[in-house]
Protein backbone atom coordinates (compact mmCIF):
# COMPACT_ATOMS: atom_id res chain seq x y z
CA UNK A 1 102.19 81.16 159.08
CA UNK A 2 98.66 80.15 158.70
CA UNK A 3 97.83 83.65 156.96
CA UNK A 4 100.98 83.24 154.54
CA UNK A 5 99.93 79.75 153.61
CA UNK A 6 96.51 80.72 152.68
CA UNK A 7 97.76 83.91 150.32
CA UNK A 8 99.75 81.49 148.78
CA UNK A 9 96.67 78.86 148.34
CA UNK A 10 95.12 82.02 147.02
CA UNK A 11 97.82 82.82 144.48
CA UNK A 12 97.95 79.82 143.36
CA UNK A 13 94.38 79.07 142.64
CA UNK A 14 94.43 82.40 140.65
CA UNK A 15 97.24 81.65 138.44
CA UNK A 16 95.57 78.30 137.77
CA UNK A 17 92.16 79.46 137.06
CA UNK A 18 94.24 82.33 134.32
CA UNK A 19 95.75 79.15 132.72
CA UNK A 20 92.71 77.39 132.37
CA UNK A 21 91.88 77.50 128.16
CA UNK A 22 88.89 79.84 127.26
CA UNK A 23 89.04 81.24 130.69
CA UNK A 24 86.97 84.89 130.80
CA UNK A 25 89.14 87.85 132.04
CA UNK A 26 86.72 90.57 132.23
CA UNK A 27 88.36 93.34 129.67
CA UNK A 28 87.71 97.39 130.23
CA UNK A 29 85.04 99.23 128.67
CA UNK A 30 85.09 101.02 125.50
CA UNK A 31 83.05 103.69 124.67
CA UNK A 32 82.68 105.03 121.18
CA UNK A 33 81.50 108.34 121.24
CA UNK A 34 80.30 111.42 118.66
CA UNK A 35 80.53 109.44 116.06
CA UNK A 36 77.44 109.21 113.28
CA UNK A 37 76.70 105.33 113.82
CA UNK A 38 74.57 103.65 111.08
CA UNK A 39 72.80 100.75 113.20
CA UNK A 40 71.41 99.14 109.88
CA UNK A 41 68.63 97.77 111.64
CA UNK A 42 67.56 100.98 112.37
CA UNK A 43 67.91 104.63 111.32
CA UNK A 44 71.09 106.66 111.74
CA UNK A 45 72.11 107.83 114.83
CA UNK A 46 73.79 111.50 114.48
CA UNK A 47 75.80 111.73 117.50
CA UNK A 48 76.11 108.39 118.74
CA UNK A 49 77.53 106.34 121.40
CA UNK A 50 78.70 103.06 120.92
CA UNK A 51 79.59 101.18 124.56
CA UNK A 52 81.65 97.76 124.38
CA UNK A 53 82.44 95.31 126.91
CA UNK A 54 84.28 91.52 126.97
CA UNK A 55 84.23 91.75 122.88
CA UNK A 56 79.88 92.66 122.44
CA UNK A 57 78.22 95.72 122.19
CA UNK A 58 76.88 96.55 125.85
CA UNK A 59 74.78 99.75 124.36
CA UNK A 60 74.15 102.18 121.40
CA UNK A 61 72.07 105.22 121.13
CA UNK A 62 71.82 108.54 121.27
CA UNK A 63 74.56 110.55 123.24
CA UNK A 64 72.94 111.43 127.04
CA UNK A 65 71.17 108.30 126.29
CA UNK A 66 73.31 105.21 126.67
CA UNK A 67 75.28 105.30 130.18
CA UNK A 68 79.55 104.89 129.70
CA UNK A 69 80.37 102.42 132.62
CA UNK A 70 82.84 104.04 134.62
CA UNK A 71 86.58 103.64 133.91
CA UNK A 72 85.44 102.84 130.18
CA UNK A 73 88.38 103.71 127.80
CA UNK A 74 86.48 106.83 125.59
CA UNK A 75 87.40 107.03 121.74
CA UNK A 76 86.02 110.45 120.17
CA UNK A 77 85.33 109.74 116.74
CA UNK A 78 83.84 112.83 115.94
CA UNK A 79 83.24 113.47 112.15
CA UNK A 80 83.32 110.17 111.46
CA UNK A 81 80.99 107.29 110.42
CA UNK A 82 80.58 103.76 112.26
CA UNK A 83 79.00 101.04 110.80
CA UNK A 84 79.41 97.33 111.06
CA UNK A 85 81.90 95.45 109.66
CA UNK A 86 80.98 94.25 106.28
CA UNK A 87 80.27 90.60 105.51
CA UNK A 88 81.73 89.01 102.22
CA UNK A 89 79.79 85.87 102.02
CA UNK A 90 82.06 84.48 99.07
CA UNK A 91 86.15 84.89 99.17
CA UNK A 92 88.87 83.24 98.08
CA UNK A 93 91.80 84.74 100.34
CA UNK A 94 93.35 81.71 102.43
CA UNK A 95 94.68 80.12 99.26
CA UNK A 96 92.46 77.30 99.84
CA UNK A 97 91.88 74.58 97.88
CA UNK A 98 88.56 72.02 97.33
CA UNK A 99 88.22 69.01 95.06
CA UNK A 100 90.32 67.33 92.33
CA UNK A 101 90.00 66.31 88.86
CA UNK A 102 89.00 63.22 90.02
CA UNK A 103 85.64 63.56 90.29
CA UNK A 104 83.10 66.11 89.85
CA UNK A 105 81.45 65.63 92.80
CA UNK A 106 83.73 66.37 96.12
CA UNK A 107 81.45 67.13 99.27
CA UNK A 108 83.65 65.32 101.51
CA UNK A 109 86.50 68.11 100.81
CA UNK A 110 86.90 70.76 103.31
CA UNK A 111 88.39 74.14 102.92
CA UNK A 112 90.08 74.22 106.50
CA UNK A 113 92.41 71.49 105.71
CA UNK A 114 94.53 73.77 103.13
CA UNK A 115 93.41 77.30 104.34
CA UNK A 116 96.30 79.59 105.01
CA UNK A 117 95.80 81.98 107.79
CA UNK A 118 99.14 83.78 107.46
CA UNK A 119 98.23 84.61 103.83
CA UNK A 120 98.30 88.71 103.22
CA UNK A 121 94.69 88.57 101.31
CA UNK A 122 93.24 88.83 105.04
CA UNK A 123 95.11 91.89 105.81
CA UNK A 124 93.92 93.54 102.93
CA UNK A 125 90.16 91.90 103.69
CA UNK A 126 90.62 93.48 107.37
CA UNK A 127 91.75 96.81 105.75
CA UNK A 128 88.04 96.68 103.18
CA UNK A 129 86.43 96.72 106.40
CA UNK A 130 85.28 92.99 105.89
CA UNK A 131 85.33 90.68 109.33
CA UNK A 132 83.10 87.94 108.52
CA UNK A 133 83.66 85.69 105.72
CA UNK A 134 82.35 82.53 103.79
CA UNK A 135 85.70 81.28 102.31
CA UNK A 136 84.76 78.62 99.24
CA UNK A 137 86.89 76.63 97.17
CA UNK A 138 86.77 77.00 93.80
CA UNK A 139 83.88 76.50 91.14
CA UNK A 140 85.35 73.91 88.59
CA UNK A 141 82.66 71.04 90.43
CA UNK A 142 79.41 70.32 90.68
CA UNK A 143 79.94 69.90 94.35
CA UNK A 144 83.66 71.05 95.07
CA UNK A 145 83.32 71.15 99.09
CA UNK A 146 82.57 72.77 102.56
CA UNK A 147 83.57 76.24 103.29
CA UNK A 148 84.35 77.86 106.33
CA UNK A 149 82.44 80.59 107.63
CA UNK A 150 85.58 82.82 109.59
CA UNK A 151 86.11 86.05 111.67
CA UNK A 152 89.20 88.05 110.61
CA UNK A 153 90.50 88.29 113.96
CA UNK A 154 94.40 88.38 114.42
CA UNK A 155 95.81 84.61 114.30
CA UNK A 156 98.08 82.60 112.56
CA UNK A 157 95.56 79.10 112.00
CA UNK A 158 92.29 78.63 111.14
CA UNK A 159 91.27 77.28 114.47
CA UNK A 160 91.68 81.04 115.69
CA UNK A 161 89.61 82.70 112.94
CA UNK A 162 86.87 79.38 112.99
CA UNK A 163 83.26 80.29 113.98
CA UNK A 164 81.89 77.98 116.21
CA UNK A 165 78.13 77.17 117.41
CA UNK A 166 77.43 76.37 120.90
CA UNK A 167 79.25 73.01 120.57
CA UNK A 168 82.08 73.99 119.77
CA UNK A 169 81.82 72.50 115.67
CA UNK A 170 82.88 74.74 113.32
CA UNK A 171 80.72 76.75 111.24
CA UNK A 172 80.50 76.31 107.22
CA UNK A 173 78.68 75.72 103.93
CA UNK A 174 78.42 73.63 101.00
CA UNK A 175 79.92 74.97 97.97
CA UNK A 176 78.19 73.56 94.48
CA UNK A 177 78.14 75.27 91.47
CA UNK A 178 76.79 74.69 87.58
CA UNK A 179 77.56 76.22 84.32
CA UNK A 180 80.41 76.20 82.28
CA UNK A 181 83.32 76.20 85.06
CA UNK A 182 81.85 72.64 86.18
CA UNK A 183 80.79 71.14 82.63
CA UNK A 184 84.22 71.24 81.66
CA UNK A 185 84.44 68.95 78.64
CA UNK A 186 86.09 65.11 79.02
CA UNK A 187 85.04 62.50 81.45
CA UNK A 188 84.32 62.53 84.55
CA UNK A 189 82.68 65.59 84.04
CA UNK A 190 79.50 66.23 82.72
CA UNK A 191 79.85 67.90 79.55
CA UNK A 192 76.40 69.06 79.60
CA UNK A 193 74.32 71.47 81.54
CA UNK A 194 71.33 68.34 81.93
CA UNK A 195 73.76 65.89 82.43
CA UNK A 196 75.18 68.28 85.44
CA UNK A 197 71.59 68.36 87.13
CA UNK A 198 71.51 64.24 87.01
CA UNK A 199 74.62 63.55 88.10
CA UNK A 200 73.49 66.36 91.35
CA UNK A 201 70.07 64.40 91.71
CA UNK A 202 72.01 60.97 91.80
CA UNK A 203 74.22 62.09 94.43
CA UNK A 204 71.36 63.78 97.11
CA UNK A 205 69.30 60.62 96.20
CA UNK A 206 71.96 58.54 97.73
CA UNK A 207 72.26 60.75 101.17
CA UNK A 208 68.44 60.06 101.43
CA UNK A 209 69.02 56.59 101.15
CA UNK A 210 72.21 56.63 103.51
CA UNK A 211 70.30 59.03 105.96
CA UNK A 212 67.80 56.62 105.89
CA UNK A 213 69.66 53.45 106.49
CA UNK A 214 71.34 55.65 109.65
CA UNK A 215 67.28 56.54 110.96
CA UNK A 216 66.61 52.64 110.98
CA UNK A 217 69.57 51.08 112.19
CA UNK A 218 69.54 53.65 115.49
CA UNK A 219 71.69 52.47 118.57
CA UNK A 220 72.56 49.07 116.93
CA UNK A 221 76.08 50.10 115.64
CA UNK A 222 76.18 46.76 113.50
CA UNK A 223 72.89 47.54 110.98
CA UNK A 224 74.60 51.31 110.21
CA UNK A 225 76.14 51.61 106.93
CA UNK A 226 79.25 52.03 106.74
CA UNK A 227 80.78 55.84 107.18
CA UNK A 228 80.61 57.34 104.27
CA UNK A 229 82.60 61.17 104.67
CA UNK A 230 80.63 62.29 101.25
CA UNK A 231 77.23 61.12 102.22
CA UNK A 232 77.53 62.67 105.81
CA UNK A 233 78.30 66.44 104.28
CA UNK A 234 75.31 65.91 101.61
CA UNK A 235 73.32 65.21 104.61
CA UNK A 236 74.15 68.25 106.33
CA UNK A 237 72.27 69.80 103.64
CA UNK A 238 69.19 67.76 103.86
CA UNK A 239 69.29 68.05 107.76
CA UNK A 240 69.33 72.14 107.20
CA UNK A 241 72.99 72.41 109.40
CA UNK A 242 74.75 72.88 106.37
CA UNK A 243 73.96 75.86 103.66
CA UNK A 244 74.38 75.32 99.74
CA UNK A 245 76.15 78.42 98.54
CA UNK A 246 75.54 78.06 94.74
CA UNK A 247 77.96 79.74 91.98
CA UNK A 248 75.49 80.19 88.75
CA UNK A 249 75.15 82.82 86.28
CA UNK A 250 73.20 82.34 83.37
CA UNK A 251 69.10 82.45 84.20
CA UNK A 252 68.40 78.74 82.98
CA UNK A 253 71.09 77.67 85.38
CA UNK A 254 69.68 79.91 88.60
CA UNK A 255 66.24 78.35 88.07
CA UNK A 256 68.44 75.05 87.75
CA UNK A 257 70.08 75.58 91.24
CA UNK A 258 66.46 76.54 92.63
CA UNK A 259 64.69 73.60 90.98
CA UNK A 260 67.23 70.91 92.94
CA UNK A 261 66.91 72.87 95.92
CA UNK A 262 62.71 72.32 95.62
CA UNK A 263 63.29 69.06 95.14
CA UNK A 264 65.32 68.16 98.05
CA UNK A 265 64.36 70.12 100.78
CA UNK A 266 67.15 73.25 100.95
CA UNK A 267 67.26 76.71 99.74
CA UNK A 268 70.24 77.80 98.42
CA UNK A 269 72.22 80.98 98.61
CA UNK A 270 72.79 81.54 94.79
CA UNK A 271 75.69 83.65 94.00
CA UNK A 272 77.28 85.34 91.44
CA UNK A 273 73.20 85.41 89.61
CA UNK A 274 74.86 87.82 86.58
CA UNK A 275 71.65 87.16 84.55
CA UNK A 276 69.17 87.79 87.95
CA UNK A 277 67.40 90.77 86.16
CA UNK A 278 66.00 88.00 84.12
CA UNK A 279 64.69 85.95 86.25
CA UNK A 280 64.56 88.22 89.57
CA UNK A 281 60.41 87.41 90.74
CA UNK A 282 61.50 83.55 89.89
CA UNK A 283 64.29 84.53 92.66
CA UNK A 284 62.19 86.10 94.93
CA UNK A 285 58.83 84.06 94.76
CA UNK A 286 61.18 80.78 95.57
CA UNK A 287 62.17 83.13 98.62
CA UNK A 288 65.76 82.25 97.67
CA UNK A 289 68.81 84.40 99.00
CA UNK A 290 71.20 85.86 96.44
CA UNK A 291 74.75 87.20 96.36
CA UNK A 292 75.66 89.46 93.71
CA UNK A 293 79.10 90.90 92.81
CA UNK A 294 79.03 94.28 91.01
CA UNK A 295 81.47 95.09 88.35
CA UNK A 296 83.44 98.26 87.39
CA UNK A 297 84.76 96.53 84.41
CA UNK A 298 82.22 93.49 83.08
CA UNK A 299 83.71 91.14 80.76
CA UNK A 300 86.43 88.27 80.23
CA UNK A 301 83.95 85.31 80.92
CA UNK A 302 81.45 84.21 77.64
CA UNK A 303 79.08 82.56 80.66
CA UNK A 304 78.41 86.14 82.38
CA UNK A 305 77.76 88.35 79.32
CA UNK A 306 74.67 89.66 80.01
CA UNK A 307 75.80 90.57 83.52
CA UNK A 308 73.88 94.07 85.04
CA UNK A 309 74.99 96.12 87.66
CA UNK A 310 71.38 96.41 87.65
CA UNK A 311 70.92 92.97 89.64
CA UNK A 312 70.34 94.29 92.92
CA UNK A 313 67.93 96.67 91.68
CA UNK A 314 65.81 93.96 89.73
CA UNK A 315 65.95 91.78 92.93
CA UNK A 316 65.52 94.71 95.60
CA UNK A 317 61.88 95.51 93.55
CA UNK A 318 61.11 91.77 93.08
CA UNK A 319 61.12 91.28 96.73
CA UNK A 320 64.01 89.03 97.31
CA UNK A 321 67.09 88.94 100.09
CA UNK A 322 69.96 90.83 97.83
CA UNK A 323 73.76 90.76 99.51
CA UNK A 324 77.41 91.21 98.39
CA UNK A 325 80.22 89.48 97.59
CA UNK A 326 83.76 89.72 96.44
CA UNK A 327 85.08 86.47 95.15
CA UNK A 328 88.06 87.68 95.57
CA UNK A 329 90.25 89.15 93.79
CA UNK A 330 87.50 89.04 91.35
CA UNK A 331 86.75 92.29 93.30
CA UNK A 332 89.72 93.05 95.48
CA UNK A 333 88.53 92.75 99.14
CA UNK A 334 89.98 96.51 99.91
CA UNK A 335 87.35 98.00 97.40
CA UNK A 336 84.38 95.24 98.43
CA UNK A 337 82.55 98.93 100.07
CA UNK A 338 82.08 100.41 96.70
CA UNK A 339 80.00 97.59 95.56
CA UNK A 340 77.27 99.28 97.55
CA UNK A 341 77.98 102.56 95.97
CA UNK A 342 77.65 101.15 92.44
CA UNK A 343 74.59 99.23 93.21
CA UNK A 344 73.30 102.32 94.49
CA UNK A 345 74.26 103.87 91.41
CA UNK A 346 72.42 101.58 89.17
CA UNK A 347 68.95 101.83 91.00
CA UNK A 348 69.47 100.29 94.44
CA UNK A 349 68.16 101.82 97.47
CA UNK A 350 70.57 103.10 99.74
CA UNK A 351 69.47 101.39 103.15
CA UNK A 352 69.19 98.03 100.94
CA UNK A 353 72.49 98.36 99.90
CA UNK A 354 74.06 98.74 103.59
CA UNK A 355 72.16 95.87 104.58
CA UNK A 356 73.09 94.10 101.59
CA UNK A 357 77.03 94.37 102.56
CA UNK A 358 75.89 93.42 106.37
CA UNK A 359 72.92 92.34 107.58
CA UNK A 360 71.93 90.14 104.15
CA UNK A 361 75.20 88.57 104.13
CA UNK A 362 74.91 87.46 107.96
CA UNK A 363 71.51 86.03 107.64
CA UNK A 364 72.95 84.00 104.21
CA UNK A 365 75.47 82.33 107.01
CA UNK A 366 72.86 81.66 109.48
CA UNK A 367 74.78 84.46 111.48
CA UNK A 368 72.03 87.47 112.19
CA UNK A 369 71.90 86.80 115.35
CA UNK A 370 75.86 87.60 115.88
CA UNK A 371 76.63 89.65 113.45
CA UNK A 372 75.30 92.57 110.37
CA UNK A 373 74.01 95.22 112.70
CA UNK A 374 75.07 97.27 115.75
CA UNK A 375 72.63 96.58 118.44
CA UNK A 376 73.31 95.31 121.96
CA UNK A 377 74.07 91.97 122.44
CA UNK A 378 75.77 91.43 119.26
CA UNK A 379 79.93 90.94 118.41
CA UNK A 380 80.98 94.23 118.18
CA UNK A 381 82.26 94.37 114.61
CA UNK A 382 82.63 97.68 113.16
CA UNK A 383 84.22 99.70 110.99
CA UNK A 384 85.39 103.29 111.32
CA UNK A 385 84.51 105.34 107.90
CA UNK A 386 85.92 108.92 107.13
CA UNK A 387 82.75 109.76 105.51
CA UNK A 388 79.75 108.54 103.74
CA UNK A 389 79.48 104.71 103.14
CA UNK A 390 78.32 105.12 99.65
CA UNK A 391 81.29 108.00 98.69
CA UNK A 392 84.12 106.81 96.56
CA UNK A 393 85.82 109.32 98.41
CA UNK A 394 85.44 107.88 101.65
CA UNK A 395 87.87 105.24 103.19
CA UNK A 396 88.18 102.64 105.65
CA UNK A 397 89.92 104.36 108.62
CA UNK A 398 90.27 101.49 111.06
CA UNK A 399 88.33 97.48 111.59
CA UNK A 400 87.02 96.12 114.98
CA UNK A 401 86.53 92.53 115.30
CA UNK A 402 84.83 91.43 118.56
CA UNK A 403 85.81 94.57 120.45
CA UNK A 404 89.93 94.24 119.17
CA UNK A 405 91.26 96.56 116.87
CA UNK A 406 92.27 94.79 113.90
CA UNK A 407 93.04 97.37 111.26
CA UNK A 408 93.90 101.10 111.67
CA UNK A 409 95.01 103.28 108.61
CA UNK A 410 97.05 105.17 110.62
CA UNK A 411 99.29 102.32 111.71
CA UNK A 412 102.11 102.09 108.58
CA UNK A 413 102.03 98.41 108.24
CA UNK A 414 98.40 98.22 108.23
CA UNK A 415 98.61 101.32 105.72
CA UNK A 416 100.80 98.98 103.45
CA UNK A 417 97.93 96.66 103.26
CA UNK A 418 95.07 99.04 102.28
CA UNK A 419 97.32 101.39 99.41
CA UNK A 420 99.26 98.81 97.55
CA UNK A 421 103.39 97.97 97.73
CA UNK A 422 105.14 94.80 97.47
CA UNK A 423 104.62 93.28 100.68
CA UNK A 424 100.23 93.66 100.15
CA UNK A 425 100.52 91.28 97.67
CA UNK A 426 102.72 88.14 98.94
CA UNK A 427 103.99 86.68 102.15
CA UNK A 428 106.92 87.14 104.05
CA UNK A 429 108.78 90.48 105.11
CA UNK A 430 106.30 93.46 104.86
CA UNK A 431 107.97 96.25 102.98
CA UNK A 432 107.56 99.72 104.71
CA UNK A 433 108.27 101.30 101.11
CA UNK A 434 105.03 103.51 101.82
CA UNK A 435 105.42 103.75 104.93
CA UNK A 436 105.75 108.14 105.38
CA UNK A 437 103.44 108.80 102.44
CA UNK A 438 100.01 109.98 102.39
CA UNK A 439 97.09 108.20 101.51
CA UNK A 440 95.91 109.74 98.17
């Protein structure tokens, strides 16, 4: 009896321990083999071997290099290409929304409160190859809220998609942005491109002065000011925990966004940067990260008319940390790999424009030491490639976020998602019009 009653003691602190939240079942071993693997932080490796375990890359190298734990689940990618997954640090997909025509000036607004993580943009993200992303709400403010910084892994709320630091806070930016989209023209907006730098100054002059107030009133509750949700994201920014992504485009407005960053103590990550080839060592000499998008069809927008594909070129030469972004559906996420190509086309290097899409994108997020490269210890997000990166021939073939397949070209719902049909586009029932045809 005494045997019986401890196998059931047993049992039953098992099944408890499996309920517990966030509890760590040890999952089996993957190993990735014959594939070419393009590390990023390092050079290619021609027949490689990619070994994951519990959702991070346990080992990569060279084949008869890198031991496969035993039992490990073997894929043979031959003939194909692995790199990681690509990091969009601007997007739109989500639907989400940021401040009101209330006031130009909203850095109290947050993105996760109206983010939808059943919309179909992040099926067609997953099938780009993209698993990281910095989703922003709009650019019609000066300051029109925090983003979230998310991982495209399966789930139906933004809690499941959230990156988190070691405290469990979610992860995000600061969007702000000058220019035309935020002058707008009738009060309370500025009007005016100086009048949009004052109104910025006025408002980081006040989190000093509330950040302040908090320093000198320290454990006595009664001498703090009174919570202020605006103040408190503003001085996230000051405090460093918080990064200014900035939308700009014409050159006096980049060395705008780089002058109020001087001033107050950030750098921000300036996106967008259409006229960059102007002002590219100004970029680079203020050691300030930029996001470009690269067009197959420039136009449709008076502020970016002297727009180069040239950009990451001109900043590339000048010394400055280039990466890519979609803005999506500015660039549909699906086609966000070609924006390498093209950059490459127009005079950018070919290992700067892989780390561009990866690396540069994760270290604009803060994220390098998670994400952007395949190297032991990191998530292990990758993407499987039919051929070279840089080919407009080549295609996404499947996406792995932290070790769980999240995409597969072969599957013919996920298929849906990467070629176009009526359910890509809109929620609801996916329609398996496509479903027998061949990708063309």
């Amino acid at each position: 009896m005494r045997g019986h009653g401890s196998r059931r003691a047993l049992l039953a602190v098992a099944a408890a321990l499996v309920a517990l939240p966030g509890w760590a079942r040890a999952e089996q071993a993957q190993a990735f083999i014959n594939a070419r693997i393009l590390p990023v932080s390092g050079p290619a490796i021609e027949r490689g071997v990619l070994v994951v375990e519990n959702g991070r890359i346990a080992a990569v190298g060279e084949a008869g290099r890198v031991t496969v734990p035993a039992g490990a689940v073997t894929v043979d990618l031959a003939g194909k290409v692995v790199m990681p997954g690509l990091v969009d640090t601007h997007s739109h997909i989500g639907g989400g929304s940021g401040g009101d025509r209330s006031s130009p000036i909203n850095p109290d607004v947050r993105l996760l409160d109206s983010f939808d993580a059943r919309d179909p943009g992040l099926k067609r993200a997953r099938a780009g190859g993209i698993t990281t992303v910095n989703v922003m709400p709009g650019s019609g403010h000066l300051l029109s809220g925090q983003t979230s910084y998310l991982k495209l892994r399966e789930g139906t709320t933004i809690d499941d998609l959230a990156i988190t630091d070691a405290s469990g806070r979610m992860l995000g930016g600061m969007k702000m942005a000058n220019g035309t989209n935020s002058i707008r023209s009738s009060a309370p907006f500025p009007g005016t491109r100086s009048k949009s730098a004052s109104l910025v100054r006025e408002q980081f002059l006040k989190a000093q002065d509330y950040r302040e107030k908090i320093r000198r009133a320290g454990d006595d509750a009664a001498k703090r000011p009174a919570r202020d949700l605006a103040m408190e994201g503003l001085v996230e920014v000051l405090e460093g925990t918080r990064t200014v992504h900035f939308h700009t485009h014409r050159h006096e407005d980049i060395l705008t966004a780089i002058r109020l960053g001087t001033e107050f103590g950030f750098t921000p990550v300036l996106h967008h940067v259409s006229e960059a080839w102007k002002v590219a060592r100004e970029i680079a000499e203020a050691k300030t990260p930029a996001s470009i998008i690269v067009l197959d069809s420039p136009g449709g927008k008076i502020e970016a008319l002297d727009v180069s594909n040239e950009n990451g070129a001109a900043l590339e030469k000048a010394g400055a940390l280039v990466g890519f972004h979609t803005d999506d559906y500015i660039t549909d996420s699906r086609l966000f790999l070609r924006s390498a190509g093209m950059a490459v086309r127009n005079g950018m290097s070919p290992d700067r424009a892989l780390y561009g899409m990866t690396m540069a994108g994760a270290r604009m997020l803060g994220l390098e030491s998670r994400i952007g490269s395949i190297e032991a210890g990191k998530d292990a997000d990758f993407i499987v490639l039919s051929g070279d990166p840089l080919s407009v021939y080549t295609k996404v073939e499947q996406t792995w976020v932290e070790g769980k397949k999240v995409f597969d070209l072969a599957n013919p719902e996920d298929r849906l998602y990467a070629v176009g049909g009526d359910g890509a586009s809109r929620g609801g029932e996916v329609y398996l019009c496509e479903a027998d045809t061949e990708v063309q």
